[in-house]
Protein backbone atom coordinates (compact mmCIF):
# COMPACT_ATOMS: atom_id res chain seq x y z
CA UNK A 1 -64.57 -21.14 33.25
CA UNK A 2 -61.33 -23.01 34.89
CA UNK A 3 -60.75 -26.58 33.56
CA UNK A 4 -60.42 -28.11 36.87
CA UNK A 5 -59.64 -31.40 35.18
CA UNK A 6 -57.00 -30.39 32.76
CA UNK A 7 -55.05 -28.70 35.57
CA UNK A 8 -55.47 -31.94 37.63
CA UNK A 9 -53.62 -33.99 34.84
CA UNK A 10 -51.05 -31.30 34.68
CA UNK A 11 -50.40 -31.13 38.22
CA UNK A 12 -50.43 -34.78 38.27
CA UNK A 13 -47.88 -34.59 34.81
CA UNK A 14 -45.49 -32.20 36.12
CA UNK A 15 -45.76 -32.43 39.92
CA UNK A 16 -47.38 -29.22 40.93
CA UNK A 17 -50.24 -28.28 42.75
CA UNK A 18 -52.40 -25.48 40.24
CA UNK A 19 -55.37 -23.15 40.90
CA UNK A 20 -56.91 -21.21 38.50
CA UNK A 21 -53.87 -22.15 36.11
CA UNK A 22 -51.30 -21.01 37.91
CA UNK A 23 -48.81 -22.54 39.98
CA UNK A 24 -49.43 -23.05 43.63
CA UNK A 25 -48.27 -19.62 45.92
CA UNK A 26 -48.67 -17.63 42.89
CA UNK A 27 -49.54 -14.14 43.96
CA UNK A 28 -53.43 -12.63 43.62
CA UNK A 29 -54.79 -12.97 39.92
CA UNK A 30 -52.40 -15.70 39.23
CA UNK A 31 -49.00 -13.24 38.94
CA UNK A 32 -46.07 -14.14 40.61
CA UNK A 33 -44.31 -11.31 42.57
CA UNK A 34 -41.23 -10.55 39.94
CA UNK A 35 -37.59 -11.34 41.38
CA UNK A 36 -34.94 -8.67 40.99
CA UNK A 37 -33.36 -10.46 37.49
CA UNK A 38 -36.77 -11.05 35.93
CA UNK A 39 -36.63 -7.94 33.80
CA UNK A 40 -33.43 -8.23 32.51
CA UNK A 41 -34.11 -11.80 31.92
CA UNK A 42 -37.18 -10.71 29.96
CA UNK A 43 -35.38 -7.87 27.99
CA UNK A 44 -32.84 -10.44 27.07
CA UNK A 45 -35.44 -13.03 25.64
CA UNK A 46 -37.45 -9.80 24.37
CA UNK A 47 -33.67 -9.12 22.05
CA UNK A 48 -33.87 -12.90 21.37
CA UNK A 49 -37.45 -12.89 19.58
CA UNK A 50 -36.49 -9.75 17.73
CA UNK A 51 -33.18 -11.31 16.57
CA UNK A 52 -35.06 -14.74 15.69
CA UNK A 53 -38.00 -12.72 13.82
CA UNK A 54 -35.06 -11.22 11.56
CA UNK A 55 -32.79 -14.77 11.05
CA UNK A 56 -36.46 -16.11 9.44
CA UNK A 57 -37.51 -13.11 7.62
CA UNK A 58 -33.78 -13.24 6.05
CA UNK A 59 -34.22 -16.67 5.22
CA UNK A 60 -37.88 -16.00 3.97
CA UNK A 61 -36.81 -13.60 1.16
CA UNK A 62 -33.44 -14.55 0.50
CA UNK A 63 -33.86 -15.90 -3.42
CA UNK A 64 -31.58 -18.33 -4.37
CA UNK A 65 -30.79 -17.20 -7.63
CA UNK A 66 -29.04 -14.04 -6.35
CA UNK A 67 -25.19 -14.16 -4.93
CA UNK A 68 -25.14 -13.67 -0.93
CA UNK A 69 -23.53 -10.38 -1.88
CA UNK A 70 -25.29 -9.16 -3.38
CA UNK A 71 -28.89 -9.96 -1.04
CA UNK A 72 -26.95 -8.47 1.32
CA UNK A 73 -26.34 -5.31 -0.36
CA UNK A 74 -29.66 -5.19 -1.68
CA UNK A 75 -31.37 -5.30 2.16
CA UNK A 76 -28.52 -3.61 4.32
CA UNK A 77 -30.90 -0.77 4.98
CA UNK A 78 -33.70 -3.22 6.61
CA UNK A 79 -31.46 -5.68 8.82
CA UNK A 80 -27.89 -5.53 10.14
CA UNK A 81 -25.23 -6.42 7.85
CA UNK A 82 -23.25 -9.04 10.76
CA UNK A 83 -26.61 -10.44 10.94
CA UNK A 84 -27.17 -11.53 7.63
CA UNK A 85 -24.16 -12.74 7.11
CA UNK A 86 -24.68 -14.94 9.94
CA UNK A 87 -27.66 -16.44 8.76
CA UNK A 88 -26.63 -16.53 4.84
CA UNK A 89 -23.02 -17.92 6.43
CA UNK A 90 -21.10 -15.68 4.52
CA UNK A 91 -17.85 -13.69 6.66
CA UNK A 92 -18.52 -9.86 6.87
CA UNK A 93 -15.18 -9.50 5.60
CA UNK A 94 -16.09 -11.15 2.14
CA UNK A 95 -19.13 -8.62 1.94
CA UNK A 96 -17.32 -5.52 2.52
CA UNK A 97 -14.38 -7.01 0.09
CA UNK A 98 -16.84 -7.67 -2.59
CA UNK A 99 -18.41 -3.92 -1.81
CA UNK A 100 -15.29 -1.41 -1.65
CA UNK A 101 -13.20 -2.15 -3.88
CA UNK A 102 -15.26 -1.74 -6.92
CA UNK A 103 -14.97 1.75 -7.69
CA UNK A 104 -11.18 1.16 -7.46
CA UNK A 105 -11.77 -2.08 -9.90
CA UNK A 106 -14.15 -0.35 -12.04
CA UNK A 107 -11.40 2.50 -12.63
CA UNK A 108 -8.45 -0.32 -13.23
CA UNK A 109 -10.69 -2.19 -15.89
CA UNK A 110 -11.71 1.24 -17.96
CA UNK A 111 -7.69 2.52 -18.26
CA UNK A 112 -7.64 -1.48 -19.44
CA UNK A 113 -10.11 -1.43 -21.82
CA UNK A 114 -8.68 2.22 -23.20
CA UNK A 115 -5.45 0.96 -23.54
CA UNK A 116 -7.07 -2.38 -25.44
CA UNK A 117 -8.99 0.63 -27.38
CA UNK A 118 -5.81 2.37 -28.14
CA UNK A 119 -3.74 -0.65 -29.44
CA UNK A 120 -6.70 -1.53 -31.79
CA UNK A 121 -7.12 1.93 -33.06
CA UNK A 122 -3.21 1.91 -33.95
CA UNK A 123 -3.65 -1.82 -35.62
CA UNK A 124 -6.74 -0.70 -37.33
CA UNK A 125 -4.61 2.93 -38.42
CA UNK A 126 -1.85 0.46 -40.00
CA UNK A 127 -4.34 -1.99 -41.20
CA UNK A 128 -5.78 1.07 -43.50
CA UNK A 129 -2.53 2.09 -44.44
CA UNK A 130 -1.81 -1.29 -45.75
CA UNK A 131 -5.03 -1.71 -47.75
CA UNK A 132 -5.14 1.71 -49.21
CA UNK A 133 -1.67 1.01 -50.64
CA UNK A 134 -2.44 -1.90 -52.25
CA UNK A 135 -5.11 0.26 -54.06
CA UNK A 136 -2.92 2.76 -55.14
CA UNK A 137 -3.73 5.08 -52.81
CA UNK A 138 -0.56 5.64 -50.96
CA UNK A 139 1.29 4.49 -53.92
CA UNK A 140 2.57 7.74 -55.35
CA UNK A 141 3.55 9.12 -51.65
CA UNK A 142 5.58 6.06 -51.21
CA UNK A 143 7.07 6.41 -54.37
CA UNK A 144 8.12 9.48 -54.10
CA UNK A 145 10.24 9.05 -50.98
CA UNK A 146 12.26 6.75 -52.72
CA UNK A 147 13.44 8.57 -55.72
């Protein structure tokens, strides 16, 4: 049924004649013939949506406990990477910082920590020399170089 009266008041509100709920020298069953840019138009807003559905699903299940980095790493394979950083505000170039050069700092930190290793087990080697002399232990080896 065609609400004759609500498409009075909006022809009255926005200054066009309507019939049938479309505008006035619309073509037959209220579609306008489509102009040559239409469709590109449309594929453009189409990208839009698509683009806008992502920026809220991003927001949606972004928790705020974790590190942008981090959310970002953990959904790279369901939305683009620019993207989210967009929306989280975070620069691309900090992501891909944060995410290549771990192996290389993961390598630099274990020679650290075996060279930390190696000066303890050399402390702990002269440590136990120490305390087995003063038991006797090393006493008569020591004594013997001397005389």
């Amino acid at each position: 049924m065609i609400d004759w009266v609500g498409q009075g008041v909006r022809a009255a509100r926005f200054g066009a004649a309507t019939l049938g709920g479309c505008p006035a020298g619309a073509g037959i069953g209220g579609a306008a013939p489509m102009s040559a840019d239409q469709p590109s138009e449309i594929a453009k807003l189409r990208q839009e949506n698509e683009r806008l559905r992502m920026e809220r699903d991003i927001l949606k299940s972004r928790s705020r406990s974790l590190p942008e980095t981090r959310f970002i790493e953990d959904h790279r394979d369901s939305y683009p990477v620019r993207l989210m950083c967009a929306v989280l505000e975070d620069s691309t170039a900090s992501y891909y910082a944060w995410r290549e050069p771990r192996a290389t700092s993961n390598a630099v930190l274990l020679a650290e920590i075996r060279q930390v290793i190696a000066r303890v087990d050399s402390r702990m080697a002269v440590l136990g020399s120490i305390l087995s002399y003063g038991r006797g232990d090393a006493a008569p080896a020591m004594a013997g170089s001397n005389g």
